[in-house]
Protein backbone atom coordinates (compact mmCIF):
# COMPACT_ATOMS: atom_id res chain seq x y z
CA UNK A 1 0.00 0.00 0.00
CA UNK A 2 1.55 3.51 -1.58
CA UNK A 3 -0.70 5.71 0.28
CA UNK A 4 -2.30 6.68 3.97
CA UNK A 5 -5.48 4.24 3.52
CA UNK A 6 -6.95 2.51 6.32
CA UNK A 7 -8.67 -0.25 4.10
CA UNK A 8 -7.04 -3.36 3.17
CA UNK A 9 -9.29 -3.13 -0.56
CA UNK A 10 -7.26 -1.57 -3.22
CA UNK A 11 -10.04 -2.44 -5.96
CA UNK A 12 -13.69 -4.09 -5.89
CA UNK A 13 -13.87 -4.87 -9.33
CA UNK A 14 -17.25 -6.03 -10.70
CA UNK A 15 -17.92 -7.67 -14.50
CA UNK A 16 -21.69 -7.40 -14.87
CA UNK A 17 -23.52 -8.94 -17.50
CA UNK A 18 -27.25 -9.28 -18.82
CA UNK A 19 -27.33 -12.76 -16.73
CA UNK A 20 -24.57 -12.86 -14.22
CA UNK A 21 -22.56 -10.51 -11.95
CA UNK A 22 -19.29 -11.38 -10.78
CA UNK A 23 -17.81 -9.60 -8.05
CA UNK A 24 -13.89 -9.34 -6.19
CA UNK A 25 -12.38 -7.74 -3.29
CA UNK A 26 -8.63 -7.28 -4.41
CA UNK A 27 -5.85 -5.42 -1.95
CA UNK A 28 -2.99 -3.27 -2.73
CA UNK A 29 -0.49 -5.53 -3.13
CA UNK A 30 -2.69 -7.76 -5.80
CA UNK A 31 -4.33 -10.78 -3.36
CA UNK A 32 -7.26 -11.96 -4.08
CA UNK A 33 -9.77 -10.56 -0.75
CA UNK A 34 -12.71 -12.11 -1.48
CA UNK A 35 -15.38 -12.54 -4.28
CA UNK A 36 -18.48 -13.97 -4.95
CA UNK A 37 -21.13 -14.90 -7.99
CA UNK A 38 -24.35 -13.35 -8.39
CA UNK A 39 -27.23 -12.56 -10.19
CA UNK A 40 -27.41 -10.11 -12.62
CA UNK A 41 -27.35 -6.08 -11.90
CA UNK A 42 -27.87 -5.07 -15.19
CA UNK A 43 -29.62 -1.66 -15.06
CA UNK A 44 -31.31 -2.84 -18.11
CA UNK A 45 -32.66 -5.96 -16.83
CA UNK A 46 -33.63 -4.91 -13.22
CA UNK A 47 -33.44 -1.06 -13.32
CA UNK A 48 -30.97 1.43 -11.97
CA UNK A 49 -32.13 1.17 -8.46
CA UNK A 50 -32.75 -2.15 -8.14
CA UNK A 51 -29.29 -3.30 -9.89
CA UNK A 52 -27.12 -1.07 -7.79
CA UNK A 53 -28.74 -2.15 -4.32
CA UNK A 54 -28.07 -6.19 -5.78
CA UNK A 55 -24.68 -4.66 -6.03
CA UNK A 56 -24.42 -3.67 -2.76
CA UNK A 57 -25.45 -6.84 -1.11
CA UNK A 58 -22.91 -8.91 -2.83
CA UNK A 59 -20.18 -6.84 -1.78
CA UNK A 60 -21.58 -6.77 1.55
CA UNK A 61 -21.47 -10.78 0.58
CA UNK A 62 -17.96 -10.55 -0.44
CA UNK A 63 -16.98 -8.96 2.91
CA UNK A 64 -18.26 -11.18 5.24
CA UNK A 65 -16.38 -13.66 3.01
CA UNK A 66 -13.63 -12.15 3.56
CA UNK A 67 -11.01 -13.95 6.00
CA UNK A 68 -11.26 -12.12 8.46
CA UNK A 69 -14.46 -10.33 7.53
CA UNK A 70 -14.85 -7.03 6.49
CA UNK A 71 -17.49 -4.46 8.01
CA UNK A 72 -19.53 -1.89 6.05
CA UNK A 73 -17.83 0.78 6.71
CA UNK A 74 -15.74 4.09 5.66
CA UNK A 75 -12.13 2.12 6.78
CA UNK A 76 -13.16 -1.30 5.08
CA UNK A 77 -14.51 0.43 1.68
CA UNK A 78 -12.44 0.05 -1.44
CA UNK A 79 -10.49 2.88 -3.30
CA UNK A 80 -11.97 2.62 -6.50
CA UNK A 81 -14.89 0.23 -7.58
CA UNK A 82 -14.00 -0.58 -10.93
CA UNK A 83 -17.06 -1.71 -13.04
CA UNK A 84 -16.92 -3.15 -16.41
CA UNK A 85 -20.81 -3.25 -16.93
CA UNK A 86 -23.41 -4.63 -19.89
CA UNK A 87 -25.36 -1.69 -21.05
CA UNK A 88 -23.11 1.03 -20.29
CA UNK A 89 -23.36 2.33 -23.75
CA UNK A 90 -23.31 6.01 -23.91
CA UNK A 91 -21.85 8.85 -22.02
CA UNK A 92 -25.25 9.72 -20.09
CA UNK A 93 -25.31 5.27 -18.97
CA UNK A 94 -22.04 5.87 -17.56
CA UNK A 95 -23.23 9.18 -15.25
CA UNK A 96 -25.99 7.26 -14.40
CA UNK A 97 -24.82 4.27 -13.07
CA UNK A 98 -21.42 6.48 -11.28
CA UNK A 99 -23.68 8.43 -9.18
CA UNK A 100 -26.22 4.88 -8.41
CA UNK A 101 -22.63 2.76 -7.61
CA UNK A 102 -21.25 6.21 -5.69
CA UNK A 103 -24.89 6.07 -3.69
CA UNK A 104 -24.52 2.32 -2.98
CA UNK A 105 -21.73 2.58 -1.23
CA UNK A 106 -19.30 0.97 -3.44
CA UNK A 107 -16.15 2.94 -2.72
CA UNK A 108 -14.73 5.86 -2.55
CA UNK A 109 -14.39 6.29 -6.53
CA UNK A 110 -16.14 4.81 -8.99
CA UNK A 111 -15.33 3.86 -12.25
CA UNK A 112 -17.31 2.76 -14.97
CA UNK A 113 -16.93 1.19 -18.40
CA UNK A 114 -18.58 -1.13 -20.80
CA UNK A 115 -17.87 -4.77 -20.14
CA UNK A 116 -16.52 -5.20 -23.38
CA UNK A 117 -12.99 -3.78 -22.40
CA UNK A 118 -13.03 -6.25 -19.20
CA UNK A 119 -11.87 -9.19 -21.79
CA UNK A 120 -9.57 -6.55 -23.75
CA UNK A 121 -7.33 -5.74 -20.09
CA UNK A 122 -7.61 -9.38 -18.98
CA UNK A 123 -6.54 -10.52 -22.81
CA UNK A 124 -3.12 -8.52 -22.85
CA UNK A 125 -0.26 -8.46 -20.48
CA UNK A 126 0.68 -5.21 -22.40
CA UNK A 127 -2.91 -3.41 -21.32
CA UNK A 128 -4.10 -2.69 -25.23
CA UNK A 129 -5.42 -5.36 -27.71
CA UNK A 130 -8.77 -6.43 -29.11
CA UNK A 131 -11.92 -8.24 -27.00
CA UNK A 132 -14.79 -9.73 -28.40
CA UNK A 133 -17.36 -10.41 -26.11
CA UNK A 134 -19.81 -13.52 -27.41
CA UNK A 135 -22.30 -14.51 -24.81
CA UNK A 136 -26.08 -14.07 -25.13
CA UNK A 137 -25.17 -11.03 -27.46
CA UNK A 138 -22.08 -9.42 -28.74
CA UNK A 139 -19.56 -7.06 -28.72
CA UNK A 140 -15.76 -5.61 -29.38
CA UNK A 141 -14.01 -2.88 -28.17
CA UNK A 142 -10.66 -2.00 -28.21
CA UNK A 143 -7.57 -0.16 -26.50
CA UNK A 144 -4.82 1.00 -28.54
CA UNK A 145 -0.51 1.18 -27.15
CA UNK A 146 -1.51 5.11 -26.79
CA UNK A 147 -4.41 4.50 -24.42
CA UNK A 148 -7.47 5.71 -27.38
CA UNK A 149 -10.30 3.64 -27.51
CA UNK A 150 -13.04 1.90 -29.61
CA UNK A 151 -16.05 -0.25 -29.12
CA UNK A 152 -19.09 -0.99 -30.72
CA UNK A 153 -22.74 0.33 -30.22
CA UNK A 154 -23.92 -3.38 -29.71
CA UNK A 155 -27.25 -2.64 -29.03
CA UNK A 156 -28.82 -5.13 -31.14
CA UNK A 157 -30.68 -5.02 -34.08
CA UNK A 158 -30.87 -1.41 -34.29
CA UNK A 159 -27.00 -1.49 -34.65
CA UNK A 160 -26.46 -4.45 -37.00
CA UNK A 161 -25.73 -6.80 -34.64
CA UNK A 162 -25.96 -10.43 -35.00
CA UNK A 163 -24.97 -13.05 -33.07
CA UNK A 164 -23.97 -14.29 -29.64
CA UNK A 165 -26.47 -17.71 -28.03
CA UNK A 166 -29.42 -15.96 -28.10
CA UNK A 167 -29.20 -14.93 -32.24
CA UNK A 168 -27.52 -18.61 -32.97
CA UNK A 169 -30.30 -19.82 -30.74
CA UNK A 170 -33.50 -18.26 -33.21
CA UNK A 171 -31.26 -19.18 -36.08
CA UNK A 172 -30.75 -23.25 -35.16
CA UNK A 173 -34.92 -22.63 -34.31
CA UNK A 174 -35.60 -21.16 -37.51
CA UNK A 175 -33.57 -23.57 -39.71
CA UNK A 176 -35.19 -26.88 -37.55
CA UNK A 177 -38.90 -25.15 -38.40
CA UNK A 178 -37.77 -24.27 -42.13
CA UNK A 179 -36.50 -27.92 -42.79
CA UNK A 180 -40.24 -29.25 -41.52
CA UNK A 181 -42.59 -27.29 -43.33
CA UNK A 182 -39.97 -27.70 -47.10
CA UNK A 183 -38.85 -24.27 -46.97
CA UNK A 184 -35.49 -25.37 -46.39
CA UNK A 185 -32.73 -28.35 -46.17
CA UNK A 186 -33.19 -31.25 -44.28
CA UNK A 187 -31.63 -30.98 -40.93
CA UNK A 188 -30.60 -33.28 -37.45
CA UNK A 189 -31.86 -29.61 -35.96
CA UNK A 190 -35.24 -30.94 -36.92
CA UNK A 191 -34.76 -33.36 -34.20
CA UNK A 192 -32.11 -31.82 -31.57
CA UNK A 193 -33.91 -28.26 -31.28
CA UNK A 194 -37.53 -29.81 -29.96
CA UNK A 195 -35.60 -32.47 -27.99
CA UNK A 196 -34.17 -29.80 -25.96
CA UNK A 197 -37.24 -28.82 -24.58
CA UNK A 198 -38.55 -32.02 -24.12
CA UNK A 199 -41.21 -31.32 -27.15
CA UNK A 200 -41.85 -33.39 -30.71
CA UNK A 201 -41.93 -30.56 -33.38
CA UNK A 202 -39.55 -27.72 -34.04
CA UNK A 203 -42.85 -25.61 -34.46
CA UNK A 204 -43.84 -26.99 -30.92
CA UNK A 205 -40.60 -25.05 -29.72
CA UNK A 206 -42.20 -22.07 -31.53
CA UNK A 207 -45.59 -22.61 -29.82
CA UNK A 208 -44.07 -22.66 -26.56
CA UNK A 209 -41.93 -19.35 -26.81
CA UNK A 210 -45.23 -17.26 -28.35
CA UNK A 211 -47.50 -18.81 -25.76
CA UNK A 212 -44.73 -17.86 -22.94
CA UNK A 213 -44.45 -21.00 -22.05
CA UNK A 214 -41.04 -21.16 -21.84
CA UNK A 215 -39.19 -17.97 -21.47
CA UNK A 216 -37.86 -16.63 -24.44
CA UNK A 217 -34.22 -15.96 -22.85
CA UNK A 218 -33.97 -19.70 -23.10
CA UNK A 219 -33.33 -19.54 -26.88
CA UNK A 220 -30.04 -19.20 -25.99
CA UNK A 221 -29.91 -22.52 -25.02
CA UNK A 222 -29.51 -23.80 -28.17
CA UNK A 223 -26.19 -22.46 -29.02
CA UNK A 224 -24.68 -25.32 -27.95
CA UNK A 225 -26.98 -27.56 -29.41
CA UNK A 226 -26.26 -25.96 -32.86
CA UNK A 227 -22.19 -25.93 -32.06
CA UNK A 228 -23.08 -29.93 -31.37
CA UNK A 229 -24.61 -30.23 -34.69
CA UNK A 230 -22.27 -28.49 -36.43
CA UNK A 231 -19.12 -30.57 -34.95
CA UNK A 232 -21.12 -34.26 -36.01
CA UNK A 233 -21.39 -32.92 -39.59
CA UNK A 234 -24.66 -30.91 -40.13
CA UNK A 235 -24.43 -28.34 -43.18
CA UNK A 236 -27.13 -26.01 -42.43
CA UNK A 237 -25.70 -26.30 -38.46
CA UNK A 238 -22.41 -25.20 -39.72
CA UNK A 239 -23.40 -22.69 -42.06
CA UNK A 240 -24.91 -20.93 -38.62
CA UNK A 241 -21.47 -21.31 -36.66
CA UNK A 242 -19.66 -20.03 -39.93
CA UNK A 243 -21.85 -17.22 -40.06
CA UNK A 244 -20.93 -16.25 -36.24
CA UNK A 245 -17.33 -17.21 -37.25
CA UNK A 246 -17.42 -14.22 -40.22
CA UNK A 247 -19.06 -11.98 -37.99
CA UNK A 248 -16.83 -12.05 -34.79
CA UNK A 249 -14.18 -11.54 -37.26
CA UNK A 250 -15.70 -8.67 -38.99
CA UNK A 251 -15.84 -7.03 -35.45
CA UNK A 252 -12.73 -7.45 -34.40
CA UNK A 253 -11.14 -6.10 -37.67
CA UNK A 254 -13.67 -3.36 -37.51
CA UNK A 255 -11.79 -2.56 -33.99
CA UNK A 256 -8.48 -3.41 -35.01
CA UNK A 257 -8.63 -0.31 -38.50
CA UNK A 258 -10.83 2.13 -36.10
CA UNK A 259 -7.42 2.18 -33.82
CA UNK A 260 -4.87 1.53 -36.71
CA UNK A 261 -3.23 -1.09 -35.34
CA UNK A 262 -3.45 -3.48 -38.57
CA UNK A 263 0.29 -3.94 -38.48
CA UNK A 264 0.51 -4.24 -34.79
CA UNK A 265 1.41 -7.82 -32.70
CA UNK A 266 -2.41 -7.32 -31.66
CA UNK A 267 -4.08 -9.18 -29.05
CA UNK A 268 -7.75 -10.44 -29.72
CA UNK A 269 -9.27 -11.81 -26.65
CA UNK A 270 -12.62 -14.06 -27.18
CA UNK A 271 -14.61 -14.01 -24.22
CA UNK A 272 -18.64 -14.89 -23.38
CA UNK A 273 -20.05 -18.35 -22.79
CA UNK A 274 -19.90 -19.06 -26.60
CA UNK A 275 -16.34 -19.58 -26.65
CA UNK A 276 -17.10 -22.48 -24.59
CA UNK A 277 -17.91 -24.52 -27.67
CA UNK A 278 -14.68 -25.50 -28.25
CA UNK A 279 -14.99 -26.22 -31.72
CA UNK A 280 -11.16 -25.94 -33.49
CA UNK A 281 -13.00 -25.33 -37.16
CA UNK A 282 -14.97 -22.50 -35.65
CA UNK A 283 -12.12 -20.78 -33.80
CA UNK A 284 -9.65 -21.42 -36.80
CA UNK A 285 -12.36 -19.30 -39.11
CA UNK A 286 -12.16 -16.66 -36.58
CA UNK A 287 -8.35 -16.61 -37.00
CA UNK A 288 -7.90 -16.58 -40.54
CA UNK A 289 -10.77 -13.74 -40.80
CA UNK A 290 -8.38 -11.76 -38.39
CA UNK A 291 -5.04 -12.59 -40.14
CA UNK A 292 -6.34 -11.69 -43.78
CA UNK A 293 -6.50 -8.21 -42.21
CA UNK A 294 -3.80 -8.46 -39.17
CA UNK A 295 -1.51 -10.89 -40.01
CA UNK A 296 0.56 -10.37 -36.35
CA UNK A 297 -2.47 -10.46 -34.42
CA UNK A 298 -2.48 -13.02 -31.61
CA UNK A 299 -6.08 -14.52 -31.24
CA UNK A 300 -6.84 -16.65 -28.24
CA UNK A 301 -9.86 -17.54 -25.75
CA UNK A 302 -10.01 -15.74 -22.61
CA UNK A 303 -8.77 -17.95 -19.48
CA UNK A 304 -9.52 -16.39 -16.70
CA UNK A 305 -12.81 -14.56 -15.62
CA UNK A 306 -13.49 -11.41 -17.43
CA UNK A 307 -13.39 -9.89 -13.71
CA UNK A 308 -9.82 -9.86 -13.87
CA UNK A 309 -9.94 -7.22 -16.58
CA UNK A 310 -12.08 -5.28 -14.14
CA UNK A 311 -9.52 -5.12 -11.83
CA UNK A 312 -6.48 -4.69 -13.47
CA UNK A 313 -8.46 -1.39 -15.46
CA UNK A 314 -8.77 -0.15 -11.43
CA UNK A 315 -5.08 -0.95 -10.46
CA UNK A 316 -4.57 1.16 -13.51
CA UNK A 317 -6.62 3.98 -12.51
CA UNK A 318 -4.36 4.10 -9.10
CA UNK A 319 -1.50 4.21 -10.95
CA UNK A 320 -2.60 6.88 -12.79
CA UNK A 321 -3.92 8.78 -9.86
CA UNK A 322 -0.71 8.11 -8.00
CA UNK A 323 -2.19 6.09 -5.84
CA UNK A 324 0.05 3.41 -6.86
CA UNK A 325 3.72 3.59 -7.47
CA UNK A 326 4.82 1.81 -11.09
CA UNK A 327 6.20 -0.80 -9.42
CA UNK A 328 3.92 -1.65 -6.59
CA UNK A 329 1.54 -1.43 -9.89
CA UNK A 330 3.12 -4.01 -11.52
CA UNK A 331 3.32 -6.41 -8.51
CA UNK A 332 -0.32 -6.35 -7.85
CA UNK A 333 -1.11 -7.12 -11.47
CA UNK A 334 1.64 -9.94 -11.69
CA UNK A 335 0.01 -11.42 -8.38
CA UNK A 336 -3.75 -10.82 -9.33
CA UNK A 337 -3.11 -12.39 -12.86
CA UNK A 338 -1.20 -15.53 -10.91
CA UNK A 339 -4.07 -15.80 -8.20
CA UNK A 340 -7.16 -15.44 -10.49
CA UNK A 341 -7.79 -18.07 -12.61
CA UNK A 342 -11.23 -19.48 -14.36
CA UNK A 343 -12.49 -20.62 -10.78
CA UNK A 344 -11.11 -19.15 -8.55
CA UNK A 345 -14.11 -17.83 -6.96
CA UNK A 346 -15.96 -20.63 -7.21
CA UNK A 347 -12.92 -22.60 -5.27
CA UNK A 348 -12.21 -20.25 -2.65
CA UNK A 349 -14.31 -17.52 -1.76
CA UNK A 350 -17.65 -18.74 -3.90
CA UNK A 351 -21.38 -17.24 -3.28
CA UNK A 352 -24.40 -17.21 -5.53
C-alpha cells in the first residue's frame, strides 16, 4: 500500500452482464480478498435502483467472506470500484450508473466502463489489444498502445448486430422449423432443437416461446446444441457457426482499422459463454478472418474470468492517480493475474 489508507481493498472490481454478476475484493499488493457470484445487476434488466442495491449486497457478501471479515464501513470500503458493466453504452449510462454505484456505497471512486474492455485488459499483459465479447449477445471494443479507444454500439438489431447464443439460438430454431414445413434443407436440428425442450416438433418449440411458455431468454440454449450439430457434420448447423465465425471476425477487424493497429502484434481476446464450444474449425475461421486483415495479431480464448480485466483497469486507474507507485503497480497485477484463474471464486471464496 503507496498511500495513507486505512482499508485493506485496493479495488472491488465487478464484471456485470445481462445474466450474471461477478464480483472481487482485491488489496494493494494484488491478493485476491474475497469474491463472490451473483445474479445479474444489469440496469437494463432490473433497473438502476434495483441493480445497484443487488450490487451492494454482494459486496456486503464478499466482505463477510472475507477472512477475516470485512465491516460496512468508511475504513473497510475500497479505493476505486471498478465496473466493467453490460449496457453502459453512452456517455449519459455511464453518469448514471457512477452516481447509483457512488450512492450504494461501493467505494470511494467509482469507475465505470462497458464490459466489453473487461476481456480486452484481462486478454493482454501489455494493457491494449482487441476483446470480443460472445455470450447471449455481442460485442468488441478496443484499447490501442496510446491509451485511445473503440467499441461498438452493440445494441442489437438497431446497430447491426448479429450473433452471440441468443441470435444462434432463433437461427438453429428457424432452420429446424424451415427444414419441416420444405422451406429449407433437411436438418438433425429438426430433431435436436424440440428435444431440448422435451417437445416433438420444431414448431412446438415455436408454440411454446409465443405462448410464454417457456421464457424466451432460453433460446439461448440452443447455441450449444447448434455448435453440437455443427461438430457431427450438419451443413445447415455449420453454415450458422460459420456465419458467427465471419461476424466475430468482422468485429474485431472493424476494432483493429478504427485504432490503426493493422500492423501491430495485436491481441484479440474471445470471451462470453460461446467460446465455450470449443470447436477448433470454428475458432480457426475466426483466426484466418483476423489474419487476412492483421496478419501479427495473436487470437486466443479468454482464461480467466473477465473480472480480472475489471480489476487490473482499477489498479490502472491508481497508478494513474498516483495512488500506486509503477512498481507496486506491476506487482499487484503480476500477483492478481497468478491468483485469479477461471475458478477461482468458485474454489475459494464462492457465493451465488
Amino acid at each position: 500500500m503507496s498511500r495513507a489508507d486505512p482499508s485493506p481493498v485496493a479495488v472491488l472490481a465487478v464484471d456485470g452482464g445481462n445474466s450474471k454478476t461477478e464480483l472481487v475484493l482485491v488489496g494493494w499488493d494484488g491478493r485476491l480478498i474475497a469474491g463472490v457470484h451473483g445474479p445479474t445487476t444489469s440496469h437494463q434488466v432490473v433497473g438502476m435502483a434495483a441493480g445497484a442495491e443487488r450490487l451492494a449486497r454482494l459486496a456486503d457478501e464478499a466482505r463477510r467472506a472475507a477472512r477475516p471479515p470485512l465491516g460496512r464501513t468508511a475504513e473497510s470500503r475500497a479505493s476505486v470500484a471498478s465496473c466493467t458493466v453490460a449496457g453502459a453504452d453512452s456517455a449519459g449510462d455511464v453518469r448514471r450508473l457512477d452516481r447509483a454505484y457512488l450512492s450504494a456505497g461501493l467505494a470511494d471512486e467509482v469507475r465505470v466502463v462497458n464490459d466489453a474492455f473487461a476481456p480486452v485488459r484481462a486478454g493482454s499483459d501489455r494493457g491494449w489489444g482487441v476483446g470480443v465479447i460472445c455470450g447471449a449477445g455481442v460485442n468488441a471494443a478496443g484499447i490501442a498502445p496510446d491509451g485511445r479507444t473503440a467499441r461498438l454500439a452493440a445494441m442489437g438489431n438497431t446497430s447491426g448486430d448479429w450473433g452471440g447464443g441468443t441470435d444462434v439460438g432463433i437461427a438453429g430454431l428457424g432452420a429446424a422449423v424451415r427444414a419441416r414445413d420444405g422451406r429449407g434443407p433437411r436438418t438433425s436440428l429438426e430433431r435436436l432443437v424440440p428435444a431440448h425442450y422435451g417437445l416433438k416438433r420444431p414448431l412446438d418449440v415455436t408454440f411454446a416461446f409465443e405462448s410464454d411458455r417457456i421464457h424466451w431468454t432460453r433460446v439461448r440454449e440452443l447455441s450449444p446444441v447448434v455448435f453440437g450439430a455443427a461438430h457431427a457434420g450438419d451443413a445447415v448447423a455449420r453454415a450458422i457457426v460459420d456465419r458467427l465465425a465471419d461476424e466475430v471476425a468482422t468485429m474485431a477487424t472493424a476494432i483493429i482499422r478504427r485504432l490503426h493497429m493493422t500492423r501491430r502484434d495485436v491481441d484479440v481476446t474471445l470471451a462470453g459463454g460461446v467460446f465455450r464450444a470449443n470447436d477448433p474449425d470454428f475458432e480457426a475461421r475466426i483466426a484466418a478472418g483476423i489474419h487476412a486483415v492483421t496478419p501479427l495479431a495473436r487470437v486466443h480464448r479468454l482464461d480467466p474470468p473477465p473480472v480480472l480485466g475489471a480489476a487490473l483497469l482499477g489498479f490502472d486507474h491508481l497508478r494513474r492517480t498516483g495512488a500506486l507507485t509503477e512498481s507496486a503497480h506491476d506487482a499487484a497485477v503480476a500477483r492478481l493475474r497468478r491468483d485469479l484463474g477461471p475458478d477461482t471464486i468458485a474454489r475459494h471464496v464462492g457465493g451465488d
